[in-house]
PDB file of N, CA and C in Angstrom:
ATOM      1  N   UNK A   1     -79.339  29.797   2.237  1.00  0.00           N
ATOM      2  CA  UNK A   1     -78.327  28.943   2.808  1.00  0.00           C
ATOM      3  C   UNK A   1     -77.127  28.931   1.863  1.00  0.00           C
ATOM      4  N   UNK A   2     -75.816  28.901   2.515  1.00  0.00           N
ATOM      5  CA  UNK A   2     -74.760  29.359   1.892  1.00  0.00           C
ATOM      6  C   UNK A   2     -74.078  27.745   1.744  1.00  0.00           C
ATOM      7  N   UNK A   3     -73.518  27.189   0.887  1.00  0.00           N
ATOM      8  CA  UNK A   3     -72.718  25.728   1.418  1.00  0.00           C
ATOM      9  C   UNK A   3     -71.481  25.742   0.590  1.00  0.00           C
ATOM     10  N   UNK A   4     -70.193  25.424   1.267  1.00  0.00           N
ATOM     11  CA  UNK A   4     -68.903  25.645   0.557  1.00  0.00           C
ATOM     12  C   UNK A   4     -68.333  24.440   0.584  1.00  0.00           C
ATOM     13  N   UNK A   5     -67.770  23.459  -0.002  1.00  0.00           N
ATOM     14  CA  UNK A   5     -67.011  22.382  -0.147  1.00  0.00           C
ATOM     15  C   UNK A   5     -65.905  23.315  -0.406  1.00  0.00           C
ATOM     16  N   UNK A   6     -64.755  22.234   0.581  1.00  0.00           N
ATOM     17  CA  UNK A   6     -63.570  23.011   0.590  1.00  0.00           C
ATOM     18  C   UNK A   6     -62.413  21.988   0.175  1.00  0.00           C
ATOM     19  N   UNK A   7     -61.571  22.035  -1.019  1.00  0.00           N
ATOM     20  CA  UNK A   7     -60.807  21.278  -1.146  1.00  0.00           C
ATOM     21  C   UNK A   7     -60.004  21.396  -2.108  1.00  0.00           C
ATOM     22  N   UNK A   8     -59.380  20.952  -2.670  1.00  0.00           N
ATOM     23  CA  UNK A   8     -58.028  21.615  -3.913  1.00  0.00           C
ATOM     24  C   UNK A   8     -58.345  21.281  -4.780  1.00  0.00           C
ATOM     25  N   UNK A   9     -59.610  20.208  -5.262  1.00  0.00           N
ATOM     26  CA  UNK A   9     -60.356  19.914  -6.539  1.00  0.00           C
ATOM     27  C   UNK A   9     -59.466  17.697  -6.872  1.00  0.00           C
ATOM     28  N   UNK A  10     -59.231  17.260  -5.758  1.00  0.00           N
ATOM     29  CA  UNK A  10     -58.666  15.989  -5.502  1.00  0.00           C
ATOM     30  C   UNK A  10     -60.375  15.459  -6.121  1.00  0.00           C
ATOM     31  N   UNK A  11     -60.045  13.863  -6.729  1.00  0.00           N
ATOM     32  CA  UNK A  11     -61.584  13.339  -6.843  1.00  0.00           C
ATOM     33  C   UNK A  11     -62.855  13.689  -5.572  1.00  0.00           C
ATOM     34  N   UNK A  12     -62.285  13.037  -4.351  1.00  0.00           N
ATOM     35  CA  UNK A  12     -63.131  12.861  -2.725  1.00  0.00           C
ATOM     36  C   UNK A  12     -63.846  14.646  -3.164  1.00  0.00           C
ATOM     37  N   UNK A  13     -63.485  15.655  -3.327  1.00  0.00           N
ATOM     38  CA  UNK A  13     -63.670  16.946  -3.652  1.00  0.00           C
ATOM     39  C   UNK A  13     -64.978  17.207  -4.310  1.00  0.00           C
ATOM     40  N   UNK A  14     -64.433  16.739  -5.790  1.00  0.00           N
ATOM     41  CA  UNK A  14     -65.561  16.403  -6.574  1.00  0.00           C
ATOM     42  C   UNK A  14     -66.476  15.861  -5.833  1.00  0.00           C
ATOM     43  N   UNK A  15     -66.289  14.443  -5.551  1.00  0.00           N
ATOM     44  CA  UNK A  15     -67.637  13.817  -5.371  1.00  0.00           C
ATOM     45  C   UNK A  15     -68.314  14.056  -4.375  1.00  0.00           C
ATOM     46  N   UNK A  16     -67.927  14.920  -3.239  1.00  0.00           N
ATOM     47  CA  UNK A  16     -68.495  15.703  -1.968  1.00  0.00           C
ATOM     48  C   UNK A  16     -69.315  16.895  -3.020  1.00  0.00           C
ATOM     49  N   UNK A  17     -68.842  17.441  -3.762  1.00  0.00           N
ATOM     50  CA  UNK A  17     -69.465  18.757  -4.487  1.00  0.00           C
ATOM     51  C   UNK A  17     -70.571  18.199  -5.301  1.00  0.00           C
ATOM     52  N   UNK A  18     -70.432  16.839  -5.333  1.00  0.00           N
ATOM     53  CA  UNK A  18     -71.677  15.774  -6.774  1.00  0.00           C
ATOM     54  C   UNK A  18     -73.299  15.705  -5.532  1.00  0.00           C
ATOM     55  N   UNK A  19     -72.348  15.061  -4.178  1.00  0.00           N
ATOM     56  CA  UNK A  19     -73.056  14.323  -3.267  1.00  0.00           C
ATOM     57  C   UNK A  19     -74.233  15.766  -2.877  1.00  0.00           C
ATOM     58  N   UNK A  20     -73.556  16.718  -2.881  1.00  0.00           N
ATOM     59  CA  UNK A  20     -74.271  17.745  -2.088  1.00  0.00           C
ATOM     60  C   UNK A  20     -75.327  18.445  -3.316  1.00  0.00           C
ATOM     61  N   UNK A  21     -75.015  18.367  -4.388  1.00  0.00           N
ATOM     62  CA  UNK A  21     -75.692  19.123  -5.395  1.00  0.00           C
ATOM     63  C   UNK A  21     -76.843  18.085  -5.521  1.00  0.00           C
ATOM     64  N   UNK A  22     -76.378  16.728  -5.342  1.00  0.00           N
ATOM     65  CA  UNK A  22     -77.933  15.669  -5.096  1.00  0.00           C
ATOM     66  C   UNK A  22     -78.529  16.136  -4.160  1.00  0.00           C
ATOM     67  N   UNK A  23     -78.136  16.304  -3.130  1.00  0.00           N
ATOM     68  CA  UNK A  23     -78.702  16.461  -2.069  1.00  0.00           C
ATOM     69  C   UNK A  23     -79.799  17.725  -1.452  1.00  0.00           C
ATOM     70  N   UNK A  24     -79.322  18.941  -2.315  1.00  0.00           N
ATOM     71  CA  UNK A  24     -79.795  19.881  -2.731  1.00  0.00           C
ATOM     72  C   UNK A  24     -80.907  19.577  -3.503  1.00  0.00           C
ATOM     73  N   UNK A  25     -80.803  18.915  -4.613  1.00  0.00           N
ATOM     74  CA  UNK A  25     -81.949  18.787  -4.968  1.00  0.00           C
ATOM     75  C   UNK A  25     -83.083  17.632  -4.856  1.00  0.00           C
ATOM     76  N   UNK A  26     -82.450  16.823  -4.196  1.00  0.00           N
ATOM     77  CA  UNK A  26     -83.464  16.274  -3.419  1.00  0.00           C
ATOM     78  C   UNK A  26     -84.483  16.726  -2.642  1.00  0.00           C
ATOM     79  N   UNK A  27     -83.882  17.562  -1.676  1.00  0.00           N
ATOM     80  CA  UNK A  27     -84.980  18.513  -0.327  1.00  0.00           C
ATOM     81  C   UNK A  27     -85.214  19.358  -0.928  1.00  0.00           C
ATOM     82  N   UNK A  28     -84.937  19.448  -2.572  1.00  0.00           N
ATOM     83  CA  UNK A  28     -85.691  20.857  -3.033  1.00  0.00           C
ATOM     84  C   UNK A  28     -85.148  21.859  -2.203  1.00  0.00           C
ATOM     85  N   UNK A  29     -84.326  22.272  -1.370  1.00  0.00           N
ATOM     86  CA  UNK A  29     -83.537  23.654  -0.653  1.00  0.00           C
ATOM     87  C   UNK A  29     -82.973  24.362  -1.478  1.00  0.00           C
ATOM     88  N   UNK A  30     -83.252  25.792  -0.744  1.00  0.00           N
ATOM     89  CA  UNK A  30     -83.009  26.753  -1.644  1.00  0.00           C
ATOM     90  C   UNK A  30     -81.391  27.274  -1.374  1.00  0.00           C
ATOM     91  N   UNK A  31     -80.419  26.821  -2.141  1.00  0.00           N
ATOM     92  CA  UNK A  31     -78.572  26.963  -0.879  1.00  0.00           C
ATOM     93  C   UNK A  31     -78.071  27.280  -2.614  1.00  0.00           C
ATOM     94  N   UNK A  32     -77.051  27.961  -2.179  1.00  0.00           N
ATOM     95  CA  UNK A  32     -76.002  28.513  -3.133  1.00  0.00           C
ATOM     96  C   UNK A  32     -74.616  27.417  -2.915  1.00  0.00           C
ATOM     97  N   UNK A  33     -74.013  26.498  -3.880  1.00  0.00           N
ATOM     98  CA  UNK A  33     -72.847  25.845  -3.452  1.00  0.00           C
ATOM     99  C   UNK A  33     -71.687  26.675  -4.275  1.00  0.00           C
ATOM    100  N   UNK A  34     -70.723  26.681  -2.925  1.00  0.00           N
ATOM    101  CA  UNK A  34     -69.491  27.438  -3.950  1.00  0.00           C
ATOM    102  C   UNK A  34     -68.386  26.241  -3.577  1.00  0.00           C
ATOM    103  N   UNK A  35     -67.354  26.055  -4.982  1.00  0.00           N
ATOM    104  CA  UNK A  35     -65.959  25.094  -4.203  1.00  0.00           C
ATOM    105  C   UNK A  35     -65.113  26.489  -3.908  1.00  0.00           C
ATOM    106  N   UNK A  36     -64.712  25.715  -2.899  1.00  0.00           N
ATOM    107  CA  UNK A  36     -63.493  26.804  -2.470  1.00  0.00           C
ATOM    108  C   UNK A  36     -61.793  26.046  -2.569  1.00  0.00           C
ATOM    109  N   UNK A  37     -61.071  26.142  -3.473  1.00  0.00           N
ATOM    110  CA  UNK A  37     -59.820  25.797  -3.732  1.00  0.00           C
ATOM    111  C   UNK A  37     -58.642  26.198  -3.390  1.00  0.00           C
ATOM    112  N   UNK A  38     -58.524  27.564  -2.948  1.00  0.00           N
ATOM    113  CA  UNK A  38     -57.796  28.365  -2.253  1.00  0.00           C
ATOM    114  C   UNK A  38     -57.298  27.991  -0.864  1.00  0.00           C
ATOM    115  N   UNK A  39     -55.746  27.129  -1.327  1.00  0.00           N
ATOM    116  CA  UNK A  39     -55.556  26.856   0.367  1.00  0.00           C
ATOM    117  C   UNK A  39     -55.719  27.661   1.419  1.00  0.00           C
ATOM    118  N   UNK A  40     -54.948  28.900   1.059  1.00  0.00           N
ATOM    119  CA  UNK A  40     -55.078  30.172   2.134  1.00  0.00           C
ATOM    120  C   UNK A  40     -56.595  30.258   2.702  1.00  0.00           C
ATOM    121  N   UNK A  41     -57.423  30.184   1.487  1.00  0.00           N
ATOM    122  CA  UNK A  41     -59.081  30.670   2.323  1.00  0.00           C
ATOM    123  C   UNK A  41     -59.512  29.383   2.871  1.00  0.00           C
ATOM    124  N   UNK A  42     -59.025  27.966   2.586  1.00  0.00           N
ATOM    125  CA  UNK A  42     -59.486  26.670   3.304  1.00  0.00           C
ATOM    126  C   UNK A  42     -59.292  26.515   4.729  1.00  0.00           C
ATOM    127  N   UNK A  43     -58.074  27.327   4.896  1.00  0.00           N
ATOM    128  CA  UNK A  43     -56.870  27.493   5.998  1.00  0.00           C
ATOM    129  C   UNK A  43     -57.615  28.101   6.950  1.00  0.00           C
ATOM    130  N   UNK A  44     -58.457  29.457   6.791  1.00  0.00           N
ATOM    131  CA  UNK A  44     -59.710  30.099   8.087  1.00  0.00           C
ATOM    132  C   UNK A  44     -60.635  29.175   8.632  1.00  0.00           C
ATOM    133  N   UNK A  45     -61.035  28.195   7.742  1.00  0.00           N
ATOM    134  CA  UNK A  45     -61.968  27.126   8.566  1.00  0.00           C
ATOM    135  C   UNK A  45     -61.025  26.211  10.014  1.00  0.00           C
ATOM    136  N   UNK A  46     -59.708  26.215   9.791  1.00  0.00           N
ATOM    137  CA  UNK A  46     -58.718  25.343  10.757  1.00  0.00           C
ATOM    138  C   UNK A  46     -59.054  24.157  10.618  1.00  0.00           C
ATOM    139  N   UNK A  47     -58.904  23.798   9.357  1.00  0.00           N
ATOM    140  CA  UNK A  47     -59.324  22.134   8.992  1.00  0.00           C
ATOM    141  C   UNK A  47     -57.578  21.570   8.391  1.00  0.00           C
ATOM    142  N   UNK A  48     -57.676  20.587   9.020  1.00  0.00           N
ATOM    143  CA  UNK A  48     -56.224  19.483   8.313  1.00  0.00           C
ATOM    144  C   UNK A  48     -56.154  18.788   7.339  1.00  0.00           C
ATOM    145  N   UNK A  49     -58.291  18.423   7.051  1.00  0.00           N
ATOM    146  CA  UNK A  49     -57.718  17.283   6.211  1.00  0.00           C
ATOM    147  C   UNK A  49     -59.274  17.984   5.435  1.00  0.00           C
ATOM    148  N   UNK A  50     -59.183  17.617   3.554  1.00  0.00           N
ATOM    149  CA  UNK A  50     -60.236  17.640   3.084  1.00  0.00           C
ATOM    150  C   UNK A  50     -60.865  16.446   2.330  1.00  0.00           C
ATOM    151  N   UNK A  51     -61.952  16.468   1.832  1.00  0.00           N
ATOM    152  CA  UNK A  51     -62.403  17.586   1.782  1.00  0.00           C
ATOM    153  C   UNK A  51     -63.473  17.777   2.951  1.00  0.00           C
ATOM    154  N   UNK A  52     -64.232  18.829   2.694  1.00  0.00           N
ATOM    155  CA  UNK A  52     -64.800  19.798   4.069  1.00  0.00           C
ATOM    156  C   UNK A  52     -66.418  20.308   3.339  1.00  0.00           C
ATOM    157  N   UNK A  53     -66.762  19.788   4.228  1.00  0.00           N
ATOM    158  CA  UNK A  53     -68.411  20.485   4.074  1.00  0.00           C
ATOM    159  C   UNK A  53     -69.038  21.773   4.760  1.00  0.00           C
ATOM    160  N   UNK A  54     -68.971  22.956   4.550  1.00  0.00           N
ATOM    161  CA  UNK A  54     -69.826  24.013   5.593  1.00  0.00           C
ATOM    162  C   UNK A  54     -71.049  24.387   5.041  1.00  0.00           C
ATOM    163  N   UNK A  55     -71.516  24.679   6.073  1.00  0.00           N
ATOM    164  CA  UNK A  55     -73.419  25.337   5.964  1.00  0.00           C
ATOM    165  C   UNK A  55     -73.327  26.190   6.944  1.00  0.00           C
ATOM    166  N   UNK A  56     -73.319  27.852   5.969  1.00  0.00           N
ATOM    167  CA  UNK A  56     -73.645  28.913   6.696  1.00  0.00           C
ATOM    168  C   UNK A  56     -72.414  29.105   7.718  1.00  0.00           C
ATOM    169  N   UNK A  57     -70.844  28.674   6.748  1.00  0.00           N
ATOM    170  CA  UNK A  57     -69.801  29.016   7.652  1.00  0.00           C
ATOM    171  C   UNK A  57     -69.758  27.872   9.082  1.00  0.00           C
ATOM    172  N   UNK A  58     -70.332  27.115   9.332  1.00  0.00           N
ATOM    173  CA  UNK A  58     -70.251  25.977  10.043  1.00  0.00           C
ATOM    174  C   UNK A  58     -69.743  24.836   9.561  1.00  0.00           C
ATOM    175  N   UNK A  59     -68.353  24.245   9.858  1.00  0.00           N
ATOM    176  CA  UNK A  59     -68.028  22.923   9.469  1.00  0.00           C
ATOM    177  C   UNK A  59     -69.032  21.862   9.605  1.00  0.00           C
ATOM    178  N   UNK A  60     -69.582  21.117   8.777  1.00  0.00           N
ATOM    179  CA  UNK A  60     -70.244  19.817   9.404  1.00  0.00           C
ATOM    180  C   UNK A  60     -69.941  18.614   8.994  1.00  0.00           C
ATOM    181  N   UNK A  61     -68.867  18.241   7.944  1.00  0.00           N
ATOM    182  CA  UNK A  61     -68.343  17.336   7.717  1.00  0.00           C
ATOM    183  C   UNK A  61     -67.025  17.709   7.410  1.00  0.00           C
ATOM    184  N   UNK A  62     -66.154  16.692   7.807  1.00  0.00           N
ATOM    185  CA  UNK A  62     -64.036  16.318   6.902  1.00  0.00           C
ATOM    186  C   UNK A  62     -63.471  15.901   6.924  1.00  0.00           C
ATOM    187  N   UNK A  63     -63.217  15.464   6.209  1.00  0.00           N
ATOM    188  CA  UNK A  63     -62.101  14.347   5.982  1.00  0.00           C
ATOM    189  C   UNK A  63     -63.298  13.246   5.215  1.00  0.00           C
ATOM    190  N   UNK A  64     -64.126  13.239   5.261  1.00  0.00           N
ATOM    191  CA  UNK A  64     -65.061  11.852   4.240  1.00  0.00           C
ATOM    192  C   UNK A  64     -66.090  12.758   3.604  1.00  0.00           C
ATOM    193  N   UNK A  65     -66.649  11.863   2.884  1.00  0.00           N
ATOM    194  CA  UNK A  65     -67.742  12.071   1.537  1.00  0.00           C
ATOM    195  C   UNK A  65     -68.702  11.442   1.832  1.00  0.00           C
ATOM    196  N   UNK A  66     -69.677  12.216   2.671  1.00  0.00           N
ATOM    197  CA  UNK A  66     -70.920  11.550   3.527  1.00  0.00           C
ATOM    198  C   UNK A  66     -72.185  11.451   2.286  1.00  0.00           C
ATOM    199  N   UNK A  67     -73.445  10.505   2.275  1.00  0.00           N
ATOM    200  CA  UNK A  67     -74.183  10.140   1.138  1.00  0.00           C
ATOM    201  C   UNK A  67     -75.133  11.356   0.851  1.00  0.00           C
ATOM    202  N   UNK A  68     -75.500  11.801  -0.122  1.00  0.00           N
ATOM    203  CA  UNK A  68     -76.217  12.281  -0.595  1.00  0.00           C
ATOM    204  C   UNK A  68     -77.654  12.869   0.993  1.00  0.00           C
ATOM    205  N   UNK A  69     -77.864  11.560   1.007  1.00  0.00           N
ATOM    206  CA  UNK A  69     -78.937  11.224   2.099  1.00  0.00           C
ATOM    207  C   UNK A  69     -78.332  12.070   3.338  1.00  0.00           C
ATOM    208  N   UNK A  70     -76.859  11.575   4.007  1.00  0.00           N
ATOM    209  CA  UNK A  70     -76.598  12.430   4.713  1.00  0.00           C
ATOM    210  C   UNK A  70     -76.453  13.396   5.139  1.00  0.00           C
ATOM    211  N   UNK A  71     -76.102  14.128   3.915  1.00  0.00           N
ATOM    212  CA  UNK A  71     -75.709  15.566   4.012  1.00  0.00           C
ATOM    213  C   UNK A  71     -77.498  15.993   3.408  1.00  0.00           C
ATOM    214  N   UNK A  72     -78.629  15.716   3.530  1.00  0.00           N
ATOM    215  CA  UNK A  72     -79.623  16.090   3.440  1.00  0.00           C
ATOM    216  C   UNK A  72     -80.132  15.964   4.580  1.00  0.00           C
ATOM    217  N   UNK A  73     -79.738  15.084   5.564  1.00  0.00           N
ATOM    218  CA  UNK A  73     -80.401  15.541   6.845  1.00  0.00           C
ATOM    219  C   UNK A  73     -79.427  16.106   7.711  1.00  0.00           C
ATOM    220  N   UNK A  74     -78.255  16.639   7.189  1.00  0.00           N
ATOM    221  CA  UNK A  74     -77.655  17.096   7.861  1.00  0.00           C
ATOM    222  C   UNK A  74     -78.078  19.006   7.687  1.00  0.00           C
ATOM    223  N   UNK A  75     -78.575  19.120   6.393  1.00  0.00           N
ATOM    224  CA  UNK A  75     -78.667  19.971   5.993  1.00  0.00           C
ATOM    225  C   UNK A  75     -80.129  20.803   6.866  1.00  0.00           C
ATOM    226  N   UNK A  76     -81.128  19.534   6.874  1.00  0.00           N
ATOM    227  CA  UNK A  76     -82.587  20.193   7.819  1.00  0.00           C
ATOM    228  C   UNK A  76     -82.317  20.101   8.739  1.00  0.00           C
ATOM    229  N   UNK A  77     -80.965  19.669   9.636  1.00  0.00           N
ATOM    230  CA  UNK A  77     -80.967  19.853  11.350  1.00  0.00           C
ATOM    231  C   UNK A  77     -80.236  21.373  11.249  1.00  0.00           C
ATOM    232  N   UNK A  78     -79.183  21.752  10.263  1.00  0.00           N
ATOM    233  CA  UNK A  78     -78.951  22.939  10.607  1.00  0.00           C
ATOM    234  C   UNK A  78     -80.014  23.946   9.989  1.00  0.00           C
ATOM    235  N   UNK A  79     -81.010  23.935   9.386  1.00  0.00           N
ATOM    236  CA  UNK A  79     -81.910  25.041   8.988  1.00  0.00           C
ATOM    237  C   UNK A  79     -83.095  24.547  10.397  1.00  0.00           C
ATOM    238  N   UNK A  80     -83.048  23.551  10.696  1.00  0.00           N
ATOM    239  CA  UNK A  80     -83.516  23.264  12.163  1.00  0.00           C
ATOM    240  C   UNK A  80     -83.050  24.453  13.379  1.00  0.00           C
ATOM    241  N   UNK A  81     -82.028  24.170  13.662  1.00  0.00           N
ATOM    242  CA  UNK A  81     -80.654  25.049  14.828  1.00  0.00           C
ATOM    243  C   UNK A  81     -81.316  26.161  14.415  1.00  0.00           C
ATOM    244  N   UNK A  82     -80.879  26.476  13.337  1.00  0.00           N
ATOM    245  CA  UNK A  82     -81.191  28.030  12.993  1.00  0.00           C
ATOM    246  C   UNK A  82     -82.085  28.985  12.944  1.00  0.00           C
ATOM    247  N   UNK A  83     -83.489  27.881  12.985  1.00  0.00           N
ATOM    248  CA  UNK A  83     -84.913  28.525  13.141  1.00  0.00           C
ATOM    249  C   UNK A  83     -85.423  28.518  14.751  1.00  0.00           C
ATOM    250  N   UNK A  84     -84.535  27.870  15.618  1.00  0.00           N
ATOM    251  CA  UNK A  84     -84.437  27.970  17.261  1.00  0.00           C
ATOM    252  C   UNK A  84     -83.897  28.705  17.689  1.00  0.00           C
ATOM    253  N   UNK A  85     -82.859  29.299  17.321  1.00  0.00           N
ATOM    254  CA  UNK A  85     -81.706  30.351  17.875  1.00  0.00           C
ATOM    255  C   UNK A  85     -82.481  31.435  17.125  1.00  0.00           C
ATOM    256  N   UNK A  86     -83.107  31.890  16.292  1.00  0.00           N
ATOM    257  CA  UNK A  86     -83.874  32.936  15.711  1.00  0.00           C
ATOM    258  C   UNK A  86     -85.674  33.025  16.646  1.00  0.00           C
TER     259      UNK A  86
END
């Protein structure tokens, strides 16, 4: 699992990149996090406002800094999706 926080490195940034690395290791999941800072490459997602959460190139959060908790079950509904469509 691939997960990119997307944002220019503003605090909300950080602490989306803090929230998710808990969150990661909470469910024990096995995901690679990259920040992505690069307006130009933020700009392909067609997002207005950050920061921005993707899994596997799917937006699933932006504009807020959802809890730790959240973005952990947000994280097993999309490895959920993904083991149905496979």
């Amino acid at each position: 699992m691939i997960i990119k926080i997307l944002g220019t490195g503003c605090p909300n940034c950080k602490k989306l990149y803090e929230n998710t690395k808990k969150a990661i290791e909470m469910g024990q999941v096995a995901a690679s996090i990259y920040k992505v800072e690069d307006v130009r490459e933020i700009m392909k997602y067609k997002v207005m406002t950050t920061p921005v959460l993707v899994i596997d190139e799917k937006v699933v959060f932006k504009g807020k800094i959802p809890s730790p908790e959240d973005i952990l079950k947000t994280i097993f509904n999309e490895m959920l999706n993904k083991n149905k469509d496979s």
